[in-house]
C-alpha atoms as a PDB file:
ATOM      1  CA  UNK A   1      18.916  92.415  82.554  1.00  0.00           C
ATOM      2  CA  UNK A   2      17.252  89.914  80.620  1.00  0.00           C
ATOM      3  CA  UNK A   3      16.168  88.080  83.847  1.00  0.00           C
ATOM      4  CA  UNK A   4      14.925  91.345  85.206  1.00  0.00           C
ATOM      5  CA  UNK A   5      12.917  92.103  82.246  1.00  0.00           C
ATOM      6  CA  UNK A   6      11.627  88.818  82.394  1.00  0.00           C
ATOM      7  CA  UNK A   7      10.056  88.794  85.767  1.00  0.00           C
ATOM      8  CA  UNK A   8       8.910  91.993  85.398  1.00  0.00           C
ATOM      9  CA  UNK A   9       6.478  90.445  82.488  1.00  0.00           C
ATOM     10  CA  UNK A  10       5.262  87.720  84.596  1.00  0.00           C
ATOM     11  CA  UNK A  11       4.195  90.048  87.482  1.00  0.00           C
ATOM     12  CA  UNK A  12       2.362  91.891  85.097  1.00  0.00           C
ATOM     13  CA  UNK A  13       0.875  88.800  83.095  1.00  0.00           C
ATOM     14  CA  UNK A  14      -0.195  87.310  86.720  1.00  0.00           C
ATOM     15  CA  UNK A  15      -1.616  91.315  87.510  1.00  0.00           C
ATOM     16  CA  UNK A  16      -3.344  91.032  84.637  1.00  0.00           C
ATOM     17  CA  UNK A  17      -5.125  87.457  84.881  1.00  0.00           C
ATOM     18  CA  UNK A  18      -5.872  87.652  88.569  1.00  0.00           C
ATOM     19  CA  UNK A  19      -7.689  91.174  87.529  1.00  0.00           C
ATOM     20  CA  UNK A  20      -9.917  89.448  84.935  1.00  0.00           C
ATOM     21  CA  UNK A  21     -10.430  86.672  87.337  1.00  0.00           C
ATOM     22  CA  UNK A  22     -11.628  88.788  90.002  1.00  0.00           C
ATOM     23  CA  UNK A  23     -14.284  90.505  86.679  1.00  0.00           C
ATOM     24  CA  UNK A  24     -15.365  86.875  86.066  1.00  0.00           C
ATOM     25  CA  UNK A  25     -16.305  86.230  89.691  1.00  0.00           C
ATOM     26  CA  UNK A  26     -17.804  89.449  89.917  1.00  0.00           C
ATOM     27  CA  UNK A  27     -20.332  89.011  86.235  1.00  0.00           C
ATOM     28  CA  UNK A  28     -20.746  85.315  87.793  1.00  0.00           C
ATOM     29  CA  UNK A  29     -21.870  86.773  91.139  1.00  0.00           C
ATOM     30  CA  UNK A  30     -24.435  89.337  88.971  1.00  0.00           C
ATOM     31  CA  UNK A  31     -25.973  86.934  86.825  1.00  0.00           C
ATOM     32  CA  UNK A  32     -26.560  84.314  89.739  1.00  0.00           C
ATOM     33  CA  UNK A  33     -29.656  83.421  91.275  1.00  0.00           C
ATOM     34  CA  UNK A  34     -29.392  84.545  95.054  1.00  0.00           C
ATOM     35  CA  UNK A  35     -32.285  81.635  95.968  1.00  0.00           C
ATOM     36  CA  UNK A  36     -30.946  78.670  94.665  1.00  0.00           C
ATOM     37  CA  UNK A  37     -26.929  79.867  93.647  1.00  0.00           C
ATOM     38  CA  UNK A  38     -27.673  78.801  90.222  1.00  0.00           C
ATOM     39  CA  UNK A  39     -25.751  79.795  87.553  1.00  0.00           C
ATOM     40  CA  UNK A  40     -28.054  80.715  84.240  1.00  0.00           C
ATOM     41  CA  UNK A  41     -25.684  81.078  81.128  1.00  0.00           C
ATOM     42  CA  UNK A  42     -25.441  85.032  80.638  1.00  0.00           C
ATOM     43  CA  UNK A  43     -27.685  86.351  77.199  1.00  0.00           C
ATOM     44  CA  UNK A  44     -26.231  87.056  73.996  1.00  0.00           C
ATOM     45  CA  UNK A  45     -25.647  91.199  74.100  1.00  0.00           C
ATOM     46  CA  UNK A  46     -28.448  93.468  73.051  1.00  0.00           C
ATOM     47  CA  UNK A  47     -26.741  97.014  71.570  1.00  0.00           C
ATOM     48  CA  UNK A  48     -28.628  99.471  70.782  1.00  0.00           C
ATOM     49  CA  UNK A  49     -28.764 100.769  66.333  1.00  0.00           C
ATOM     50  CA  UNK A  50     -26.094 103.456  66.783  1.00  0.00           C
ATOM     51  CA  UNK A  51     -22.218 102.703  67.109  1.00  0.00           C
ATOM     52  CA  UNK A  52     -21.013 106.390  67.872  1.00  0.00           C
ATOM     53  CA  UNK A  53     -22.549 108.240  70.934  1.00  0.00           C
ATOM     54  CA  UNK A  54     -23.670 111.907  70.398  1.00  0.00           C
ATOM     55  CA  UNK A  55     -22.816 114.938  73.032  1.00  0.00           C
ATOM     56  CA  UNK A  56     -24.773 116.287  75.492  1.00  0.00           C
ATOM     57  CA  UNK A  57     -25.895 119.473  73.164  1.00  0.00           C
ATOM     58  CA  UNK A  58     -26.843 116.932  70.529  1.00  0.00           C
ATOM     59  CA  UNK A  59     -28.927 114.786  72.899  1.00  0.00           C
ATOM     60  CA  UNK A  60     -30.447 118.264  73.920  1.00  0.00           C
ATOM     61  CA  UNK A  61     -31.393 119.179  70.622  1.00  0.00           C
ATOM     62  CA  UNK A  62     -33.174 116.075  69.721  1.00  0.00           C
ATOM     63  CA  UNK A  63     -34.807 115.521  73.094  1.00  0.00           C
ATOM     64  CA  UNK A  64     -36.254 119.267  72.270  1.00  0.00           C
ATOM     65  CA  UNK A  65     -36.993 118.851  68.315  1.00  0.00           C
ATOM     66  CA  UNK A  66     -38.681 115.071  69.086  1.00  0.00           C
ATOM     67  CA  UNK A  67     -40.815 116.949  71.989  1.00  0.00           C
ATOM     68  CA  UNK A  68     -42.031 119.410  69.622  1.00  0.00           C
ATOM     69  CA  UNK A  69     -42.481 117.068  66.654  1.00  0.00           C
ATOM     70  CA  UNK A  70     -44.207 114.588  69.079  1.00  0.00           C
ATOM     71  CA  UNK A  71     -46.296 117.350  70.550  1.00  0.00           C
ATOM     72  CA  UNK A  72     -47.642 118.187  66.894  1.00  0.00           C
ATOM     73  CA  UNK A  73     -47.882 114.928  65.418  1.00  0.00           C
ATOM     74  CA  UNK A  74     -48.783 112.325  68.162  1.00  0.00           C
ATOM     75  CA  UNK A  75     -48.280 109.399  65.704  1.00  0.00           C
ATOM     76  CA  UNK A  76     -44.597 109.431  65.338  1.00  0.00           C
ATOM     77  CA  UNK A  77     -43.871 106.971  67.817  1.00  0.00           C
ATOM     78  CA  UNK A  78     -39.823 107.249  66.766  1.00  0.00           C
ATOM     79  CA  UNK A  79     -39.786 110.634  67.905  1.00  0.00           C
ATOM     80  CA  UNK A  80     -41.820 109.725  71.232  1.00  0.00           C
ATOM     81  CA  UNK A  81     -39.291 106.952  71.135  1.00  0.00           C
ATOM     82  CA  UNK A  82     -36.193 109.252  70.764  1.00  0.00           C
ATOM     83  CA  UNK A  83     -37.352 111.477  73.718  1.00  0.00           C
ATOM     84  CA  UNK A  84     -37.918 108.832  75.916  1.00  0.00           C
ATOM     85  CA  UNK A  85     -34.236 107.664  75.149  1.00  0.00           C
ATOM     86  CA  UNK A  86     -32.724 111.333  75.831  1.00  0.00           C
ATOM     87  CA  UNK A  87     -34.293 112.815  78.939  1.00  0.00           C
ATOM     88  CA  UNK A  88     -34.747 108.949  80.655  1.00  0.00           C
ATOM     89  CA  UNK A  89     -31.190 107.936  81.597  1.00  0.00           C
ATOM     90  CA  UNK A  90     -31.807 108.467  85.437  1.00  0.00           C
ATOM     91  CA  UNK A  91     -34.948 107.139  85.508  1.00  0.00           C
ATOM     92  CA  UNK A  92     -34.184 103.634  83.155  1.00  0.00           C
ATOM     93  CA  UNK A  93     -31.121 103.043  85.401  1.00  0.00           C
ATOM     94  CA  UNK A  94     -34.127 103.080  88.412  1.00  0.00           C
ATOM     95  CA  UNK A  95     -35.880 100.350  86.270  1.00  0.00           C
ATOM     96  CA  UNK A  96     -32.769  98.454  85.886  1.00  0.00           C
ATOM     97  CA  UNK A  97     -32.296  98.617  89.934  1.00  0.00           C
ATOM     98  CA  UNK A  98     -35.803  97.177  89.923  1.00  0.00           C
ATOM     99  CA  UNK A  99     -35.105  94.662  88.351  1.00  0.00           C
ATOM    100  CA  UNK A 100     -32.089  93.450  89.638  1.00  0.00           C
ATOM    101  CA  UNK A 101     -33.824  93.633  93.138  1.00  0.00           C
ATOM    102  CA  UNK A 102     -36.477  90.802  91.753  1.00  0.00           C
ATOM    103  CA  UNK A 103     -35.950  87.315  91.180  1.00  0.00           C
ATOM    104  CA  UNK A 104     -37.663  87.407  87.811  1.00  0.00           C
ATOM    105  CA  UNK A 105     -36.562  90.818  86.862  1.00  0.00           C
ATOM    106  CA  UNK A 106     -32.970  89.419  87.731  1.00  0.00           C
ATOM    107  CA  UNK A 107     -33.515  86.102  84.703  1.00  0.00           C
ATOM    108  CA  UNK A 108     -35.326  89.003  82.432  1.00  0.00           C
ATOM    109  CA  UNK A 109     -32.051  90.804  82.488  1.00  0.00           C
ATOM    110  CA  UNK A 110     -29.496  87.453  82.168  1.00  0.00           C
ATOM    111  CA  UNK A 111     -31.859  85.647  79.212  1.00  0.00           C
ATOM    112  CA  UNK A 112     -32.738  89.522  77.784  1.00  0.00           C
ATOM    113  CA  UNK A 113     -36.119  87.928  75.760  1.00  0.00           C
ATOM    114  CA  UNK A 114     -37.550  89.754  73.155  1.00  0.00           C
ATOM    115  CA  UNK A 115     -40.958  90.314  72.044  1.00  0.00           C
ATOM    116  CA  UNK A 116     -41.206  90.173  68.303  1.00  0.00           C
ATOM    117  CA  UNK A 117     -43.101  87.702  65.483  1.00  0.00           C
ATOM    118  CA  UNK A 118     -40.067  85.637  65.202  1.00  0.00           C
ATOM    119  CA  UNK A 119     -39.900  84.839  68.777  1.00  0.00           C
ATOM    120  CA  UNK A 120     -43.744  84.298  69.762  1.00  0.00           C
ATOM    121  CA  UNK A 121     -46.040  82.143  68.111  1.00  0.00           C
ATOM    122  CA  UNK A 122     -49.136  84.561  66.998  1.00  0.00           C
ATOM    123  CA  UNK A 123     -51.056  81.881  65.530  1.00  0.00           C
ATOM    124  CA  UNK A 124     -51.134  79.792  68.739  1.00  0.00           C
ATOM    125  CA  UNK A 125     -51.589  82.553  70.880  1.00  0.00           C
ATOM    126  CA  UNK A 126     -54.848  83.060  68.632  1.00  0.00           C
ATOM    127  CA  UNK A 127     -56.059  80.091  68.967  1.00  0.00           C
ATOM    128  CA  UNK A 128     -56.054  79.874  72.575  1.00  0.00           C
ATOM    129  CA  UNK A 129     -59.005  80.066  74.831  1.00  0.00           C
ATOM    130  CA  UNK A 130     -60.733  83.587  75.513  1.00  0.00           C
ATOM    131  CA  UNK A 131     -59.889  84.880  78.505  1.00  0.00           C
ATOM    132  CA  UNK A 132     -56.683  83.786  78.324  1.00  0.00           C
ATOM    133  CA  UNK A 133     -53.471  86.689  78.855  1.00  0.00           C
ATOM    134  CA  UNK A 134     -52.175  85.315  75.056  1.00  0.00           C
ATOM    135  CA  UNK A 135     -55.654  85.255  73.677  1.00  0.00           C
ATOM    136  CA  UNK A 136     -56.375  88.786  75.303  1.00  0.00           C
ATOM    137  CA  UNK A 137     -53.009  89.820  73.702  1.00  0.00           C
ATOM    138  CA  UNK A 138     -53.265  88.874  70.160  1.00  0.00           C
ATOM    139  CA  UNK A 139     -57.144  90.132  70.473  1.00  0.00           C
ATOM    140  CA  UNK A 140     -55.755  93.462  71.103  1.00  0.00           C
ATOM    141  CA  UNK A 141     -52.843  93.019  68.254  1.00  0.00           C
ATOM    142  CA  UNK A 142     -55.805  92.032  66.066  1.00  0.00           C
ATOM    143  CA  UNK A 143     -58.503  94.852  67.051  1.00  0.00           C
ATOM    144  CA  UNK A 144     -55.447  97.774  66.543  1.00  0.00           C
ATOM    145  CA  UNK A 145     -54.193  96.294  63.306  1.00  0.00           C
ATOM    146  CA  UNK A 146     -50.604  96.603  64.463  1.00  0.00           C
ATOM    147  CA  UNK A 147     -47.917  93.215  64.928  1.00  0.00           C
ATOM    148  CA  UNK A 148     -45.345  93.035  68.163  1.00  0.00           C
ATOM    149  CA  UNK A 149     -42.666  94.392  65.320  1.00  0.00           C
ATOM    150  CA  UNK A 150     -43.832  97.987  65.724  1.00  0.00           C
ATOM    151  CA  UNK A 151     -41.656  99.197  68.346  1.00  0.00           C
ATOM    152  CA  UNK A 152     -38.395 101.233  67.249  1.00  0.00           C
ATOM    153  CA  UNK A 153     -35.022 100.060  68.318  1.00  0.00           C
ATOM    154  CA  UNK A 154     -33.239 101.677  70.711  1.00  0.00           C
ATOM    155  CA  UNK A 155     -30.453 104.599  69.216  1.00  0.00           C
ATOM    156  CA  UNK A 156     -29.196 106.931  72.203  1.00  0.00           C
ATOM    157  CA  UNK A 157     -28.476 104.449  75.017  1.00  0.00           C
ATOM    158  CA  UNK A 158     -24.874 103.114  75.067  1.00  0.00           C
ATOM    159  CA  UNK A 159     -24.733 100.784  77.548  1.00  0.00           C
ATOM    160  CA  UNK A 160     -26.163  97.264  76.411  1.00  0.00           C
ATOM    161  CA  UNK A 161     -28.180  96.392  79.682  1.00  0.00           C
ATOM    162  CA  UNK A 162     -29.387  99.689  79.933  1.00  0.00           C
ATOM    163  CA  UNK A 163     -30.514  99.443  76.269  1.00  0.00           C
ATOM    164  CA  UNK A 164     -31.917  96.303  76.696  1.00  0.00           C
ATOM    165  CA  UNK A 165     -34.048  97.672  79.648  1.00  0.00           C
ATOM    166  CA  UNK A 166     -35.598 100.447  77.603  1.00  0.00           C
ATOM    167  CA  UNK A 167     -36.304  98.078  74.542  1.00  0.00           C
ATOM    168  CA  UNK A 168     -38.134  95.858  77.333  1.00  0.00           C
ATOM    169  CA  UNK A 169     -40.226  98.607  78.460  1.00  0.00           C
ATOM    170  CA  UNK A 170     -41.148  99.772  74.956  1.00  0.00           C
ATOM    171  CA  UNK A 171     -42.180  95.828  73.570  1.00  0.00           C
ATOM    172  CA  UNK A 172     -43.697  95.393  76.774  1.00  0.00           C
ATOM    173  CA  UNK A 173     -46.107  98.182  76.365  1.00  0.00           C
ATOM    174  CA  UNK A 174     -48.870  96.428  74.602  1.00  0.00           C
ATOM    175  CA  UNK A 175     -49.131  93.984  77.222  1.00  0.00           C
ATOM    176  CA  UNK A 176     -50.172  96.719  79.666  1.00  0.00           C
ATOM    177  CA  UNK A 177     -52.939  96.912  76.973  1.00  0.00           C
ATOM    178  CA  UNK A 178     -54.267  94.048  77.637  1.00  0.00           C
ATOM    179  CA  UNK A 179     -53.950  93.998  81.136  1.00  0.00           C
ATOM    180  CA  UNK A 180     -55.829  97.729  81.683  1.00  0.00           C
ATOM    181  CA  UNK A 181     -57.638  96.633  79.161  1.00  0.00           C
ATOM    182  CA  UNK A 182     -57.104 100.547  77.880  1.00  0.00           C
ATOM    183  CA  UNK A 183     -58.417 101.294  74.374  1.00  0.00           C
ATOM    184  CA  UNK A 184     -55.444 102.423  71.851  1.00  0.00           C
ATOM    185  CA  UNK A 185     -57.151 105.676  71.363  1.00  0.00           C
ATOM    186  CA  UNK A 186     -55.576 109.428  72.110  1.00  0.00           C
ATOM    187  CA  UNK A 187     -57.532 109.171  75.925  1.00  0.00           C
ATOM    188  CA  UNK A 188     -56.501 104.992  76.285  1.00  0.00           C
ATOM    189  CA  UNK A 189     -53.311 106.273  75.721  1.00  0.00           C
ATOM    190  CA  UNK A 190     -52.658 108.975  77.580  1.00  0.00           C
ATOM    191  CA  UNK A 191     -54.436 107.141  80.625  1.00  0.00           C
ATOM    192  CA  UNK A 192     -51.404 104.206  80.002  1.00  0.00           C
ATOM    193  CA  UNK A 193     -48.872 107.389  79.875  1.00  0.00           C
ATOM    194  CA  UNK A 194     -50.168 108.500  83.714  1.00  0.00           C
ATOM    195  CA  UNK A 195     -50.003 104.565  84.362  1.00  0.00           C
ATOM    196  CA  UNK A 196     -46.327 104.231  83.198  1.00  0.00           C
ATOM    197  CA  UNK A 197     -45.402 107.638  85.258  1.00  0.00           C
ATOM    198  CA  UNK A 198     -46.502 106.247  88.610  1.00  0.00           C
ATOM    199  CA  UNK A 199     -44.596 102.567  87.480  1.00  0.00           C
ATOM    200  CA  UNK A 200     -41.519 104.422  85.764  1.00  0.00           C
ATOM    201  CA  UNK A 201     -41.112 108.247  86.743  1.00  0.00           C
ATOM    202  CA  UNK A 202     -40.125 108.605  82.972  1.00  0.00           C
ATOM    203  CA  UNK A 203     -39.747 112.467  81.522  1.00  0.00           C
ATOM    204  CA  UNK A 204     -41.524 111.087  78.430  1.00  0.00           C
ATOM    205  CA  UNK A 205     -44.315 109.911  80.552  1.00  0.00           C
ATOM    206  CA  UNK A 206     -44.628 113.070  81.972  1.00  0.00           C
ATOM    207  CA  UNK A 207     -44.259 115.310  79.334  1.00  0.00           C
ATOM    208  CA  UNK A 208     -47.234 113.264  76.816  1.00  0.00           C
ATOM    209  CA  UNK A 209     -49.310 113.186  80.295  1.00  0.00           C
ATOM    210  CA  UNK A 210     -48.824 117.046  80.476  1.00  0.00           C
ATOM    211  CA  UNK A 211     -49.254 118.107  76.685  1.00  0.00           C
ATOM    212  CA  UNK A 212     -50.964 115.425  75.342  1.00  0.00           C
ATOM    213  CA  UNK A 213     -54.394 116.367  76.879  1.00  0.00           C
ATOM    214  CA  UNK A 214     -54.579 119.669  74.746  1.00  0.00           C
ATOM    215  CA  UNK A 215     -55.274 117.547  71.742  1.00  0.00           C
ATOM    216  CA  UNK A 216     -58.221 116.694  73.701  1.00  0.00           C
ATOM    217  CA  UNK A 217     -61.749 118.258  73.323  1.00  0.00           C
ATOM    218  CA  UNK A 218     -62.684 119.681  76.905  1.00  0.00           C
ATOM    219  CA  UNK A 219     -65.153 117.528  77.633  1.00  0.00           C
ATOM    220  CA  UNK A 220     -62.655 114.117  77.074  1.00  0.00           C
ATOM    221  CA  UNK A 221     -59.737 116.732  78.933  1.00  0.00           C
ATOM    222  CA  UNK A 222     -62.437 116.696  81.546  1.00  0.00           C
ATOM    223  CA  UNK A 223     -63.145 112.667  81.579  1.00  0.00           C
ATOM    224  CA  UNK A 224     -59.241 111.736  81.574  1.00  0.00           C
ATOM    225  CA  UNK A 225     -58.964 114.065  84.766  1.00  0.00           C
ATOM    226  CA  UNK A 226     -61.423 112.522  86.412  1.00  0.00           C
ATOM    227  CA  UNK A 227     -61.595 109.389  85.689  1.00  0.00           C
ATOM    228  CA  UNK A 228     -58.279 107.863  83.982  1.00  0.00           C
ATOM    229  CA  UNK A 229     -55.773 109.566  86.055  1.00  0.00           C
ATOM    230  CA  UNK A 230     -56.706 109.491  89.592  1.00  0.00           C
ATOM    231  CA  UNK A 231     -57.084 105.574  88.455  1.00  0.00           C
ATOM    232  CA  UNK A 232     -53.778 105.192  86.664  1.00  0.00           C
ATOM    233  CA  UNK A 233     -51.782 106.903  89.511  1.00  0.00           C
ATOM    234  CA  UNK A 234     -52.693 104.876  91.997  1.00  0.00           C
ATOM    235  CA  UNK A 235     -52.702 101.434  90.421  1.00  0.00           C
ATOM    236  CA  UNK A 236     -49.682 102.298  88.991  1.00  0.00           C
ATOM    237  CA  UNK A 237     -48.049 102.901  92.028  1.00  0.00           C
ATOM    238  CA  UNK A 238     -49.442 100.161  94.321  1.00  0.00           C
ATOM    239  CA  UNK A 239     -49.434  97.315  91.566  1.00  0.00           C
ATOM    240  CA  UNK A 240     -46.351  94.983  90.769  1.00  0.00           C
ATOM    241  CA  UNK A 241     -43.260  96.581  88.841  1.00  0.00           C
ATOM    242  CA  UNK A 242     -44.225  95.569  85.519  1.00  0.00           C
ATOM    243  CA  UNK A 243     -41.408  95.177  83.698  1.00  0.00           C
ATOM    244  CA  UNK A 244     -40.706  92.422  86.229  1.00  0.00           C
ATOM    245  CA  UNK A 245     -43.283  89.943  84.682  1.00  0.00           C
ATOM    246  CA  UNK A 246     -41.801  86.980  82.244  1.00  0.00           C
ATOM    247  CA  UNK A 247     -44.835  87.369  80.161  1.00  0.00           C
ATOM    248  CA  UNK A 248     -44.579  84.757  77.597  1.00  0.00           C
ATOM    249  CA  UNK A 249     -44.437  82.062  80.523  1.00  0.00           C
ATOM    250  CA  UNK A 250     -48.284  83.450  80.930  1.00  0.00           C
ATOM    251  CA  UNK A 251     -50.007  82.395  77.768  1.00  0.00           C
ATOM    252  CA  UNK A 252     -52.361  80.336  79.171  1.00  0.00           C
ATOM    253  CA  UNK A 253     -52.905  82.628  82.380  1.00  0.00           C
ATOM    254  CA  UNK A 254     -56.510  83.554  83.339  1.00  0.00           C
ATOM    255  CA  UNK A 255     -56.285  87.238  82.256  1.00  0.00           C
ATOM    256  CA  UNK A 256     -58.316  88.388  85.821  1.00  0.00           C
ATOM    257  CA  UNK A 257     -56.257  85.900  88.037  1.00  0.00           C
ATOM    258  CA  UNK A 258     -52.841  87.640  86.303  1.00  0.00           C
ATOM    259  CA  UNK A 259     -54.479  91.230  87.405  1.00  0.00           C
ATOM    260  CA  UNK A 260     -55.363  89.869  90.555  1.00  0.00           C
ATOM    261  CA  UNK A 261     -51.567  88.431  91.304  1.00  0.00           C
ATOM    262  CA  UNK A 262     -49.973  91.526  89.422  1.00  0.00           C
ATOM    263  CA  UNK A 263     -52.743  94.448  91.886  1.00  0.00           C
ATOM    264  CA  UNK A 264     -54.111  95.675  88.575  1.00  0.00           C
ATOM    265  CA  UNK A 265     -57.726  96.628  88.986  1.00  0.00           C
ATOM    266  CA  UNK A 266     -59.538  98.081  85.905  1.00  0.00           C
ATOM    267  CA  UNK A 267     -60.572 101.709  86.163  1.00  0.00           C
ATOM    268  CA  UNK A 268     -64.862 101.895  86.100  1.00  0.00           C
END
């Protein structure tokens, strides 16, 4: 009996080590570089601000009461923020694919970097020639009044990659600033939101590209038509995936030779 009970527990004990064996191969496999089979040491985990997950009915509510408050009051980024987290999860598991289909996107995703003052060096980056991307960057910092520790943590995404790829996208967005070279105003901005909908598909995109032009008088209504979006959807769509770019390894970068590699032409 005791025998019995005995190999019983090793079959199980081997079931259960060959299983996380076969996990280990299998995260090893994801995090390696399909180039040069290098192995980069996997990231410390990003999770998002909230522990308990909320239903679907509660995710509906607040994607509809952070529309509306967005819609009235285009300043409160945390409620742009919140819908973007509530009606995106198709469409930030398609960034994630893109990602992992890139060889960069692929290290963005094992080393998870973030963009904050206590991981970039502003004062360098200042003093660095003009026309460089980090001089360009810090220009635009500087001319908005605003620091890379504006952007809200993530709250409604559970799983930590997935969380990691939507806190990318939202620290990333000042660098697509700089790189349109797109004023921070209510038009800049709603030009960047048509960009980001031909780069992302995003429901957030969508939704500020649809509403947000009735805050508009209609002679700006009129320029953004004409001008910004027929522009932003089509370098959006035929430039690099964006989120794909290892910005702070392009400091020193010519700012017009980064467009030129990246297919970002700057709308007349």
């Amino acid at each position: 009996m005791f025998r019995a009970s005995s190999l019983s527990t090793q079959i199980h004990t081997r079931k259960f080590l060959l299983a996380n064996l076969s996990r280990n191969i299998l995260q090893s496999n994801l995090h390696r570089d399909n180039k040069n089979s290098e192995v980069i040491p996997i990231r410390t985990n990003y999770t998002s601000s909230t522990n308990s997950q909320i239903s679907n009915l509660e995710k509906c509510i607040l994607a509809v009461s952070s529309a509306l408050t967005a819609f009235c009051d285009p300043g409160r980024g945390d409620m742009i923020a919140t819908l973007g987290e509530t009606t995106g999860s198709i469409f930030i598991n398609r960034m994630r694919d893109h990602m992992l289909r890139d060889k960069t996107g692929r290290r963005i995703l094992r080393e998870r970097p973030r963009i904050h003052s206590s991981t970039i060096d502003i004062p360098y980056l200042s003093s660095l020639p003009l026309g460089t991307f980090g001089k360009e960057y810090t220009n635009f910092l500087d001319g908005q009044n605003v620091t890379p520790d504006t952007r809200v943590k993530v709250q409604y995404i559970y799983d930590d990659e997935l969380a990691y790829v939507m806190q990318r996208y939202r620290e990333c967005h000042d660098f697509f600033h700089a790189l349109t070279k797109l004023p921070a105003n209510v038009e800049g901005e709603l030009a960047l939101k048509w960009f980001e909908l031909a780069q992302t598909g995003m429901p957030m995109t969508l939704l500020s590209s649809i509403f947000g032009p009735l805050k508009l008088s209609s002679k700006e209504r009129e320029r953004l038509f004409k001008k910004y979006v027929p522009w932003a959807l089509q370098c959006g769509s035929q430039c690099k995936f964006l989120l794909n770019v290892y910005y702070e390894e392009h400091w020193n970068k010519n700012i017009d030779e980064m467009r030129n590699e990246l297919g970002i032409y700057l709308v007349d």
